[in-house]
N, C-alpha and C. Protein backbone atom coordinates (compact mmCIF):
# COMPACT_ATOMS: atom_id res chain seq x y z
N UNK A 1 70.86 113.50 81.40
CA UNK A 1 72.00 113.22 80.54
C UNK A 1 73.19 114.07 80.93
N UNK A 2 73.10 115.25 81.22
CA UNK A 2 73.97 115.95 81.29
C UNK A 2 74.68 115.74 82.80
N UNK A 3 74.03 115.20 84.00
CA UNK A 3 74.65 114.72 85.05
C UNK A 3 75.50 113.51 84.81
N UNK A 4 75.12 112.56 83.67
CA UNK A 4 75.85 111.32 83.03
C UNK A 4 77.18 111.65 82.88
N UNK A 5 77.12 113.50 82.22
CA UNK A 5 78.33 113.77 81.63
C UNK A 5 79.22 114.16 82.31
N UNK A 6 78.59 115.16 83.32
CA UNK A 6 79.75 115.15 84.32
C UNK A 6 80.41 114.18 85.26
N UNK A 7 79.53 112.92 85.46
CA UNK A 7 79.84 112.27 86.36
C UNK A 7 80.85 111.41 85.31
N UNK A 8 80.82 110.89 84.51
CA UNK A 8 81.48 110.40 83.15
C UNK A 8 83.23 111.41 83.39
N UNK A 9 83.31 112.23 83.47
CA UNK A 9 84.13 113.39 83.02
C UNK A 9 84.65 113.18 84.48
N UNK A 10 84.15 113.13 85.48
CA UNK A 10 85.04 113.57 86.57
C UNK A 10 85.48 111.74 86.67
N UNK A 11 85.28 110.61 86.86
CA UNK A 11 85.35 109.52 87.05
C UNK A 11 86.86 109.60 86.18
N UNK A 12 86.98 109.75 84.61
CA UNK A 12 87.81 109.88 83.74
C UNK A 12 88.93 110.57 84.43
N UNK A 13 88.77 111.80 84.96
CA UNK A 13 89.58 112.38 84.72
C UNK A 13 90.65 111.61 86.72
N UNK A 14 89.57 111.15 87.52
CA UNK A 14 90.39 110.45 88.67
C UNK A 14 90.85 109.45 88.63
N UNK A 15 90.22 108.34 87.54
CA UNK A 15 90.78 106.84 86.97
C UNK A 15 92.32 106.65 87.34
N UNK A 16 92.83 107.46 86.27
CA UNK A 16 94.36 107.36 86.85
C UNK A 16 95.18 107.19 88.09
N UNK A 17 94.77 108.49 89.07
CA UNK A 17 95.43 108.25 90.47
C UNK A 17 94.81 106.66 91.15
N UNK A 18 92.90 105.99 91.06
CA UNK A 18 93.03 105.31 91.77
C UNK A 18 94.03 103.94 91.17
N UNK A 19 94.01 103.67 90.27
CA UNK A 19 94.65 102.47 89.67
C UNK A 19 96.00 102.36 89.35
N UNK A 20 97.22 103.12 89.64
CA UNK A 20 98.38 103.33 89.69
C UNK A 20 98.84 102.58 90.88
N UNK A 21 99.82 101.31 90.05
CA UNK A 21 100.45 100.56 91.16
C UNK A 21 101.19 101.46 92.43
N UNK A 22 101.86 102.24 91.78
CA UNK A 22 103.24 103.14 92.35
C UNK A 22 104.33 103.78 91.49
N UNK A 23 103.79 104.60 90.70
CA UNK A 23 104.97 105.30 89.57
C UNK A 23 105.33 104.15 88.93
N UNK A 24 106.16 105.01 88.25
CA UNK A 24 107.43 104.44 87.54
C UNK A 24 108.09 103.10 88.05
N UNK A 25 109.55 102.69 87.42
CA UNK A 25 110.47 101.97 87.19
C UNK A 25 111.50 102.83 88.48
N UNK A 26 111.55 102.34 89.74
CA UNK A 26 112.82 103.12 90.83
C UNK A 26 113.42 101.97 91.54
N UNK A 27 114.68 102.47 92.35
CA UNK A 27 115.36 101.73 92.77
C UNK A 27 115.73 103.01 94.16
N UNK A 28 115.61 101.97 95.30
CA UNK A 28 115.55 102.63 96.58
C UNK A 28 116.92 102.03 97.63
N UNK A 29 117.63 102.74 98.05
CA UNK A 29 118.97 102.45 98.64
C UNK A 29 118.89 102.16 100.30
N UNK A 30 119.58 101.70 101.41
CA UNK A 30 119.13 101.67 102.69
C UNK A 30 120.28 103.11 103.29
N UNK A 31 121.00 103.53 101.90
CA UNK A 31 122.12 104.65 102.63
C UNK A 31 122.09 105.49 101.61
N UNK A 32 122.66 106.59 101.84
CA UNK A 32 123.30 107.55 100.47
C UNK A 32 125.06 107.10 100.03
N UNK A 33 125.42 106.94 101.54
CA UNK A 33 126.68 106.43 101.32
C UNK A 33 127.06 105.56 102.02
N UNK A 34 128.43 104.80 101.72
CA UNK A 34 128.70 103.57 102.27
C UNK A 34 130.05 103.38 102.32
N UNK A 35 130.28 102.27 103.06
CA UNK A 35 131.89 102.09 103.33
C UNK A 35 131.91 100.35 102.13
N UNK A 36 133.38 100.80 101.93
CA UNK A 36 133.59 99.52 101.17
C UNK A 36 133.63 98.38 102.25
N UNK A 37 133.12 97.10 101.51
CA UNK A 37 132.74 96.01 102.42
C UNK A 37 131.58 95.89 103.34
N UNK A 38 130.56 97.04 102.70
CA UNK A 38 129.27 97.03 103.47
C UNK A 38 128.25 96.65 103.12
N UNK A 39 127.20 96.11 103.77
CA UNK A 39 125.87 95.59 103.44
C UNK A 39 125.18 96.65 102.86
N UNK A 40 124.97 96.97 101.68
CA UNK A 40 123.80 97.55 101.46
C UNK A 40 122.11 97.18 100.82
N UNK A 41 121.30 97.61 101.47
CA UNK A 41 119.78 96.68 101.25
C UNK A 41 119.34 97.78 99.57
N UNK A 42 118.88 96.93 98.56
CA UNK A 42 118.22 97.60 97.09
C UNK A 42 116.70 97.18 97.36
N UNK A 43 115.92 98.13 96.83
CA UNK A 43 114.47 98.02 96.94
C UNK A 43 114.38 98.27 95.63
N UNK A 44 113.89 97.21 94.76
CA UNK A 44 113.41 97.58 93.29
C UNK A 44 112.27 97.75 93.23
N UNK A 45 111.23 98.67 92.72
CA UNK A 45 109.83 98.65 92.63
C UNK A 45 109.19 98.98 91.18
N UNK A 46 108.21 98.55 90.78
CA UNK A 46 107.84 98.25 89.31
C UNK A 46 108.90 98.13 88.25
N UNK A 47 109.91 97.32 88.88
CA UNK A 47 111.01 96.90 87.82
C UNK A 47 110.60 96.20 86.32
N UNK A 48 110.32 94.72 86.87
CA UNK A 48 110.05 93.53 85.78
C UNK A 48 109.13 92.36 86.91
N UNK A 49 108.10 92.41 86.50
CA UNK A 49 107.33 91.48 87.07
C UNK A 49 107.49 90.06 86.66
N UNK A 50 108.01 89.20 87.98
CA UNK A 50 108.31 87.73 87.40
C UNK A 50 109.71 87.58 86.77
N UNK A 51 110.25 88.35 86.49
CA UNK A 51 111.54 88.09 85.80
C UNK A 51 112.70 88.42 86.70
N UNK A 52 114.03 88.23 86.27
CA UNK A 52 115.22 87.99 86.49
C UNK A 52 115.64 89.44 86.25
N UNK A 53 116.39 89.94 87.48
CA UNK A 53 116.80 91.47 87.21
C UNK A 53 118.08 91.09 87.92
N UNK A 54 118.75 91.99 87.12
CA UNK A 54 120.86 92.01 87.44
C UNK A 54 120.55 93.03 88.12
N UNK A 55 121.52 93.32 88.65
CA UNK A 55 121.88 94.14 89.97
C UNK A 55 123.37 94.52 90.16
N UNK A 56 123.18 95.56 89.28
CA UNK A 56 125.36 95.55 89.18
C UNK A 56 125.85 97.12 89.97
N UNK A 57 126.87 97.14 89.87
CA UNK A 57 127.72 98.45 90.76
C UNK A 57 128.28 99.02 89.62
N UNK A 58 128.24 100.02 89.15
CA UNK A 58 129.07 100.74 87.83
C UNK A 58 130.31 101.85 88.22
N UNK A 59 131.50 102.04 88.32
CA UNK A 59 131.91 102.56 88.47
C UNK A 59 133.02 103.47 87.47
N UNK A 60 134.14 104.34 87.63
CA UNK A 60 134.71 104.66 86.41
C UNK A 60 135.33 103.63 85.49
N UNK A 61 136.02 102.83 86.51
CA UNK A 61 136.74 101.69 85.42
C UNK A 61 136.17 100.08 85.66
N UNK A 62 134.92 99.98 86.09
CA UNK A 62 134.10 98.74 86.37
C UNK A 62 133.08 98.48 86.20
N UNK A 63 132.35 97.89 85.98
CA UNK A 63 131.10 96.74 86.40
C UNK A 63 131.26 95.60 87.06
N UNK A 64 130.45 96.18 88.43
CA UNK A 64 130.80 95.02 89.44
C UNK A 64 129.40 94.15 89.54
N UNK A 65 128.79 93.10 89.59
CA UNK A 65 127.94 92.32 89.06
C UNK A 65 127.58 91.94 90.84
N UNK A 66 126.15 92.57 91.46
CA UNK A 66 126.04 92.29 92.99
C UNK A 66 125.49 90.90 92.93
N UNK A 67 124.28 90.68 92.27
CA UNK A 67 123.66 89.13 92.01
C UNK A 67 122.35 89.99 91.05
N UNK A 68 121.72 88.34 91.02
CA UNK A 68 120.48 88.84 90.19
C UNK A 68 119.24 88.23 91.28
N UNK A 69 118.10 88.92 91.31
CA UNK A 69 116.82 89.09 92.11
C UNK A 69 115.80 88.99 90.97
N UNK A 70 114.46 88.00 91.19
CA UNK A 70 113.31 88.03 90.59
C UNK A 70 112.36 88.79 91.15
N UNK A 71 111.72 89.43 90.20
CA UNK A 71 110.57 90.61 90.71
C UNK A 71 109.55 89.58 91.12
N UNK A 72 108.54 90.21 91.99
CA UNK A 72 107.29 89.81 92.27
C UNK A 72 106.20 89.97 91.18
N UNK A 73 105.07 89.84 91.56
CA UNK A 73 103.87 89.99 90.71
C UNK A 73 104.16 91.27 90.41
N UNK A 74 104.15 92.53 91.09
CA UNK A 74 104.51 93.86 90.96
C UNK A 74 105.40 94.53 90.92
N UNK A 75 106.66 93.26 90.18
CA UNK A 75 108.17 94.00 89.75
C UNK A 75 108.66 94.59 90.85
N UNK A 76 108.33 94.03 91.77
CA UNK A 76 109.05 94.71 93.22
C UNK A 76 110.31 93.71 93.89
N UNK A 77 111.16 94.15 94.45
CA UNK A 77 111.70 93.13 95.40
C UNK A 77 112.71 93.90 96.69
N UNK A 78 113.27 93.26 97.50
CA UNK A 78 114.14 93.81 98.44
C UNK A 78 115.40 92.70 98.74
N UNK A 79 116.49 93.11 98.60
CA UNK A 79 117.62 91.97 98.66
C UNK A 79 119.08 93.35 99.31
N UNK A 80 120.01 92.36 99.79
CA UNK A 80 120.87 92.50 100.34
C UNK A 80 121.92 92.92 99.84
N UNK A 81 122.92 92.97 99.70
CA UNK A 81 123.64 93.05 98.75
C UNK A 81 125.10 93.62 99.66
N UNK A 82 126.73 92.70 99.81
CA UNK A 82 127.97 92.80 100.25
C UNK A 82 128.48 93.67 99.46
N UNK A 83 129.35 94.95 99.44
CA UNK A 83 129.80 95.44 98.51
C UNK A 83 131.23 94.80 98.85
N UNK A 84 132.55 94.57 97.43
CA UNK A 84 133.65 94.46 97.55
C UNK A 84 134.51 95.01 98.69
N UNK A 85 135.27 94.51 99.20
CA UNK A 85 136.57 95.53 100.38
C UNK A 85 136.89 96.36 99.80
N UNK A 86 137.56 96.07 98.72
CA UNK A 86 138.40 96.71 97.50
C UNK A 86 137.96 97.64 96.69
N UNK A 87 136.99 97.82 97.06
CA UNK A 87 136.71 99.26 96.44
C UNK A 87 136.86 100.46 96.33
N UNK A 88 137.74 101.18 95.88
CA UNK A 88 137.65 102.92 95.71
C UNK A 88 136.71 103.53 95.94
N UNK A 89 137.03 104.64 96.45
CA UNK A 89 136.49 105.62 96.89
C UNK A 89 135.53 106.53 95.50
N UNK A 90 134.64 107.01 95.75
CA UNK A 90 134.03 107.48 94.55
C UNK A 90 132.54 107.32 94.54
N UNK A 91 132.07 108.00 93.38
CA UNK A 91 130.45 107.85 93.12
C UNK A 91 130.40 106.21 92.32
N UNK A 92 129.24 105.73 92.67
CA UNK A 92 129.29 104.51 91.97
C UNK A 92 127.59 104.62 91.25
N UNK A 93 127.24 103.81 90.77
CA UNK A 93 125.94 103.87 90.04
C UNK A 93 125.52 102.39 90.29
N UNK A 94 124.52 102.35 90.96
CA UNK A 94 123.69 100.77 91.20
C UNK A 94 122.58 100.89 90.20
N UNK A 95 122.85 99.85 89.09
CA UNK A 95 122.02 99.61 88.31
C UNK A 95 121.42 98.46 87.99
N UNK A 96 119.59 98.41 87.75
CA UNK A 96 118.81 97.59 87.70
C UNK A 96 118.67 96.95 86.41
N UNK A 97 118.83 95.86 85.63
CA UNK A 97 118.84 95.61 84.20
C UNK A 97 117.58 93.84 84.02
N UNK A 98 117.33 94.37 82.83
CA UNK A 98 117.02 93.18 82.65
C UNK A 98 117.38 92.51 81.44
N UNK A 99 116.66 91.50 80.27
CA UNK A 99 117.10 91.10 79.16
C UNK A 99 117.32 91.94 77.97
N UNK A 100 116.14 93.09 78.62
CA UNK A 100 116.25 94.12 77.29
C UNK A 100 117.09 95.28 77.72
N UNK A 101 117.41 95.19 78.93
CA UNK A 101 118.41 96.41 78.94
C UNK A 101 118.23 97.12 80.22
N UNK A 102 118.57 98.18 80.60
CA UNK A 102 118.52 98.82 82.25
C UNK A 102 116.82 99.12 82.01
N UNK A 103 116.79 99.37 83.73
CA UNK A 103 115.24 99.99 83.88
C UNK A 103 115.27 101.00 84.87
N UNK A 104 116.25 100.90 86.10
CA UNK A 104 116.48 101.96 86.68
C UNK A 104 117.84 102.07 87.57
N UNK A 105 118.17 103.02 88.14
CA UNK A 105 119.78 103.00 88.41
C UNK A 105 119.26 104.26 90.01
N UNK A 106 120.73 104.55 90.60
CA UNK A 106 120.98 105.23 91.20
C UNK A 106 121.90 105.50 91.99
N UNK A 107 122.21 106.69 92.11
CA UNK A 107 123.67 106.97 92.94
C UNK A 107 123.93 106.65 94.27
N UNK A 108 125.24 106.21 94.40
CA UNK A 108 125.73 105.55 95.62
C UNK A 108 126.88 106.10 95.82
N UNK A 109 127.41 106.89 96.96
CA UNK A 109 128.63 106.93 96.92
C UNK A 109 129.81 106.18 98.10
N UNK A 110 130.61 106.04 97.87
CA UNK A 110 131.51 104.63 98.29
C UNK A 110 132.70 105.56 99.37
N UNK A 111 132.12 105.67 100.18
CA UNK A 111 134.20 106.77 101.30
C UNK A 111 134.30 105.92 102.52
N UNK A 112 135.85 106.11 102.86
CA UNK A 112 135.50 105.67 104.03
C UNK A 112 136.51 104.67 104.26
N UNK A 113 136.79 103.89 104.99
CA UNK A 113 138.13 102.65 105.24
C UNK A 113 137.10 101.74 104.62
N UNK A 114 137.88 100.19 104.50
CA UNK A 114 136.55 99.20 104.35
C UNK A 114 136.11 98.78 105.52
N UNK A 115 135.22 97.78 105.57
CA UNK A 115 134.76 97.22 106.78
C UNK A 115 135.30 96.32 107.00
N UNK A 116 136.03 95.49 107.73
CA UNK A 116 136.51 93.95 107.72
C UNK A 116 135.28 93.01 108.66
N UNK A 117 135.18 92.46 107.88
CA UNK A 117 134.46 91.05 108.34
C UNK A 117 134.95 90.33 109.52
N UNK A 118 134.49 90.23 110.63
CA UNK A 118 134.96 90.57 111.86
C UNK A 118 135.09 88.95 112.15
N UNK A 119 136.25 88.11 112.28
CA UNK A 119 136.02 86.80 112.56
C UNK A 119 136.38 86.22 111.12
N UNK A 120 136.66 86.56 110.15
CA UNK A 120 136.57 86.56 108.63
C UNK A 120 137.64 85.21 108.73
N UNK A 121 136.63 84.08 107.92
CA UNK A 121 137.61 82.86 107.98
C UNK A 121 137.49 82.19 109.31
N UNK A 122 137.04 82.50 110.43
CA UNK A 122 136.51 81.42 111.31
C UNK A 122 135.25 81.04 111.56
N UNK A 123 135.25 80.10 111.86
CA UNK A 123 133.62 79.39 112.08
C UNK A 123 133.01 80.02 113.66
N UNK A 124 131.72 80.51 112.99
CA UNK A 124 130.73 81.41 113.79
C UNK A 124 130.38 79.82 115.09
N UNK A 125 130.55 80.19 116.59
CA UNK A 125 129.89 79.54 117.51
C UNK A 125 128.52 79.14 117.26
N UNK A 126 127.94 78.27 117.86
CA UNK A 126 126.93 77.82 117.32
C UNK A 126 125.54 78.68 118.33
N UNK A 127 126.12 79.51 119.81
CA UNK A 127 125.68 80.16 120.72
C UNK A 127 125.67 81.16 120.27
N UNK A 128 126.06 81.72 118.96
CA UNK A 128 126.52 83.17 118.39
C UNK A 128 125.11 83.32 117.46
N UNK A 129 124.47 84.18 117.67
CA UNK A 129 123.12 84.76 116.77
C UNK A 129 123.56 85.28 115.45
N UNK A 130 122.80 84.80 114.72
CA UNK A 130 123.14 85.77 113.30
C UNK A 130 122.52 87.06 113.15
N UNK A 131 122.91 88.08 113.07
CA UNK A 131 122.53 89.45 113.07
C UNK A 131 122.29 89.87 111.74
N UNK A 132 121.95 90.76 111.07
CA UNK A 132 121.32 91.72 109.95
C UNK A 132 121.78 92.60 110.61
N UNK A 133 122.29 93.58 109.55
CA UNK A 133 122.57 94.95 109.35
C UNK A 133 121.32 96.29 109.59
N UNK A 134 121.12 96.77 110.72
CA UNK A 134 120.44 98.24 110.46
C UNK A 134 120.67 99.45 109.78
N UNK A 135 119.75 99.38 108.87
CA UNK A 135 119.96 100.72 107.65
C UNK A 135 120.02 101.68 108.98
N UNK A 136 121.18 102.54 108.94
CA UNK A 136 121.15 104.25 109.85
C UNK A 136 120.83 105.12 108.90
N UNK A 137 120.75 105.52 107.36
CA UNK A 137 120.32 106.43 106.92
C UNK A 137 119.02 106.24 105.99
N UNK A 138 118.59 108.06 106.32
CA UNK A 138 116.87 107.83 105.28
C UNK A 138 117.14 106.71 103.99
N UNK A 139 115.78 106.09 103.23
CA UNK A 139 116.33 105.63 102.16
C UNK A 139 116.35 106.64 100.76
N UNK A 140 117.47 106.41 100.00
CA UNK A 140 117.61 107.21 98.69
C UNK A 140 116.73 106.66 97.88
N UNK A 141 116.29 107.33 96.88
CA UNK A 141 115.16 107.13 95.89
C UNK A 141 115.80 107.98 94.27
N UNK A 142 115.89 106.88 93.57
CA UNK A 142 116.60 106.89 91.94
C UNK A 142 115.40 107.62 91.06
N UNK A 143 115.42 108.05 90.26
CA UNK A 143 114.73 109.03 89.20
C UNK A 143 114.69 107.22 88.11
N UNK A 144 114.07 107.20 87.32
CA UNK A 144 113.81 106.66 85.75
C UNK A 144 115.11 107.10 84.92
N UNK A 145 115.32 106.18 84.38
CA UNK A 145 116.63 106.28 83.25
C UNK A 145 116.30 107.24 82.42
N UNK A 146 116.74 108.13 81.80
CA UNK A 146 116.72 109.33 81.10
C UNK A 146 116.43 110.70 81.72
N UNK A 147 116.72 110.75 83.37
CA UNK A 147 116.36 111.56 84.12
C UNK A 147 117.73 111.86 84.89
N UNK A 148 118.41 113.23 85.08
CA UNK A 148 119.08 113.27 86.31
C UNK A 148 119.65 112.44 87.58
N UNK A 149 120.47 111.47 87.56
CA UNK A 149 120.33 110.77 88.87
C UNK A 149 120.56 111.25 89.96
N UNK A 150 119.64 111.79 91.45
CA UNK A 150 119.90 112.57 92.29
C UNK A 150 118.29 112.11 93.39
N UNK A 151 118.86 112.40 94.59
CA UNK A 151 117.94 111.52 95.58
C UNK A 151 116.74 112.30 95.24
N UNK A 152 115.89 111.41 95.90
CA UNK A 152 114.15 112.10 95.89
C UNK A 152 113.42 111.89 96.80
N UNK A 153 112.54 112.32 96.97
CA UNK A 153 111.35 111.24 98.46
C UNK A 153 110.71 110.66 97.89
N UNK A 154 110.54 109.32 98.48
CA UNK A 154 109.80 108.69 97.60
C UNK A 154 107.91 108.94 98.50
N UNK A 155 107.08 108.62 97.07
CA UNK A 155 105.85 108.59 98.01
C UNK A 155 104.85 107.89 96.65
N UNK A 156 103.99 106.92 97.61
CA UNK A 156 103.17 105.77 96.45
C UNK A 156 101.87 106.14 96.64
N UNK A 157 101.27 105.88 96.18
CA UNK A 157 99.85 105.82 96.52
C UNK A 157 98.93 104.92 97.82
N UNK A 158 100.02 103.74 97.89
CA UNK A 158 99.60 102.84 99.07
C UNK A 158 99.82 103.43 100.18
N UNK A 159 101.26 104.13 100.02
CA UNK A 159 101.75 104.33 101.77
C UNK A 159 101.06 106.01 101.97
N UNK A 160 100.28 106.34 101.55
CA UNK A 160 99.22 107.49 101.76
C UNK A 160 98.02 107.25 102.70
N UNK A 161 97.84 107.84 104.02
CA UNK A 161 96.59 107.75 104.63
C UNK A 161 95.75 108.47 103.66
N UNK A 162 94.43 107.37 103.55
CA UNK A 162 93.52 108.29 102.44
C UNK A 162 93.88 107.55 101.25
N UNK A 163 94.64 106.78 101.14
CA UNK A 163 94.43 106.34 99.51
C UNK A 163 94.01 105.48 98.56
N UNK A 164 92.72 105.38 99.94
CA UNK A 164 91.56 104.66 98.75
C UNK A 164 90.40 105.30 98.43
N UNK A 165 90.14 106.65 98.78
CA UNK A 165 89.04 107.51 98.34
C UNK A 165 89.21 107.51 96.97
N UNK A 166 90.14 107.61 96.09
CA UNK A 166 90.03 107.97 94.97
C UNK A 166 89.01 106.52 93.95
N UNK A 167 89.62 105.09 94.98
CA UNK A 167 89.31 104.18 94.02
C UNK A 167 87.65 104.25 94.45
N UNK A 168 87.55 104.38 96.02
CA UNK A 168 86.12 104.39 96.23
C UNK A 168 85.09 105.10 95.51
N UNK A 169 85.54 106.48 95.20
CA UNK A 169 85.21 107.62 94.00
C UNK A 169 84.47 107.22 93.07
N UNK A 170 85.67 106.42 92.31
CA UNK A 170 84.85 106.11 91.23
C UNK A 170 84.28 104.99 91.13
N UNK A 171 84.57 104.26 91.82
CA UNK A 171 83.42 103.14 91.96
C UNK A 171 81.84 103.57 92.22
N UNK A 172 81.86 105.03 93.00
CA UNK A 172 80.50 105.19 93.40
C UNK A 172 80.09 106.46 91.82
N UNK A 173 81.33 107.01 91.31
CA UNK A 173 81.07 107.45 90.06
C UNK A 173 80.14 106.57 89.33
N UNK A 174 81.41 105.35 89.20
CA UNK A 174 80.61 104.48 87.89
C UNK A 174 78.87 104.22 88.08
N UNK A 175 78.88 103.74 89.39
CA UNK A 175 77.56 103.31 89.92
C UNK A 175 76.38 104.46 89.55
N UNK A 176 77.10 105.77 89.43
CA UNK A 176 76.16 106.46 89.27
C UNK A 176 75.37 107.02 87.95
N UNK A 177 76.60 106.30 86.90
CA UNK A 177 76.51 106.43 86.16
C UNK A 177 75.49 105.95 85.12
N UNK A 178 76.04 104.59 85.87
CA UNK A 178 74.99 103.08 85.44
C UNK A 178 73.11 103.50 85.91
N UNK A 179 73.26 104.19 87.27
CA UNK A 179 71.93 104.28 87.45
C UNK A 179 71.37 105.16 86.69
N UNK A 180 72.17 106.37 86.14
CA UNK A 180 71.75 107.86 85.36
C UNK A 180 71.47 106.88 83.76
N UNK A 181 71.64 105.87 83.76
CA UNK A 181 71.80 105.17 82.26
C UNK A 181 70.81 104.30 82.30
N UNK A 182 70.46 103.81 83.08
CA UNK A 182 69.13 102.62 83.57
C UNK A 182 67.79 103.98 83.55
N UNK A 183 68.22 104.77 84.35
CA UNK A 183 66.78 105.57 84.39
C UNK A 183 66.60 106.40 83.24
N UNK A 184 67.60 106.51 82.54
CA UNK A 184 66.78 107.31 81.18
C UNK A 184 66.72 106.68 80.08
N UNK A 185 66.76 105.10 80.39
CA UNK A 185 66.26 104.23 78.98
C UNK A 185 64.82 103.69 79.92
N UNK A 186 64.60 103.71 80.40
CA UNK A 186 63.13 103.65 81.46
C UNK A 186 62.39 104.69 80.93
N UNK A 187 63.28 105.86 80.98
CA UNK A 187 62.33 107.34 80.74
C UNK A 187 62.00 107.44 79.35
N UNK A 188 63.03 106.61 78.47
CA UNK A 188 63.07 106.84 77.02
C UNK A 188 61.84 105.79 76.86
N UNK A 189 61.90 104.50 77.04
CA UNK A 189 61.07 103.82 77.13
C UNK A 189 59.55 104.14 77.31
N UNK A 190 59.55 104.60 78.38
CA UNK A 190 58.07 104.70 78.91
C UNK A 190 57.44 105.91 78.22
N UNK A 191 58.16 106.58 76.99
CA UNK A 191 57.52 107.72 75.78
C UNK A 191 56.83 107.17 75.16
């Protein structure tokens, strides 16, 4: 019985780490900073699963509205996002919202000339490749609303070498548990 208990007790107390999608409610940037008129890539992760999330730019005298993105099964997504030419210089706040209200945000800051859209108003050759933008800086990582907004590293449980011992753990916990529970109603039994 008393091996039941520890094995009971330690299973409990690892449960948590193996079954954690990935934290919190964050929002992940492809820059820290940016030039007006630039592509920047948003990574939402455990936002709103299945639903409709806004995606706006907050600034001192604005709300700039980027588009809206549906989460995956796991409130995750990755989308693109043009910022205005016209934008001032300054800290801006990219924030994640849904019907009931924000879920996560994070700082962006905006310097720099704008970018002009190179060809802007003529029709792209048909011999001309369409290109995507390469993120050049680490990605930024947003805190949870009611927290400081200020970069972080991000780190999940998936992108960990090693991070399925914990679930394997207790799977061989439980198992052991079940057998410590089978053999002493056998033992109780056979009194």
């Amino acid at each position: 019985m008393r091996v039941g208990a520890i094995l009971l007790a330690a299973w409990l107390w690892l449960a948590p780490v193996a079954f954690a999608h990935g934290g919190p409610s964050r929002l992940e940037l492809s820059v820290e900073q940016i030039n007006p008129g630039g592509t920047l890539e948003v990574r939402g992760i455990n936002l709103a699963s299945e639903q409709f999330i806004a995606i706006t730019l907050s600034g001192v005298d604005a709300v700039i509205p980027l588009g809206t993105v549906v989460g995956d099964a796991h409130g995750d997504f990755t989308q693109a996002f043009v910022l205005p030419m016209e934008l001032a210089e300054g800290v801006y706040i990219v924030r994640a919202s849904i019907s009931t209200g924000p879920v996560a945000e994070v700082a962006l800051t905006v310097s720099g000339p704008a970018i002009a859209v190179e060809g802007e108003g003529e029709q792209r050759a048909e011999e001309e490749p369409l290109l995507a933008p390469i993120p050049t800086s680490p990605r930024v990582v947003a805190t949870p609303l009611g927290q400081p907004v200020a970069p972080a590293a991000a780190s999940t449980l998936s992108s960990r070498p090693g991070a399925w011992w914990p679930l394997a753990f207790g799977a061989v916990l439980a198992a052991a548990l079940g057998l410590a529970v089978v053999v002493r109603r056998k033992t109780m039994s056979a009194r």
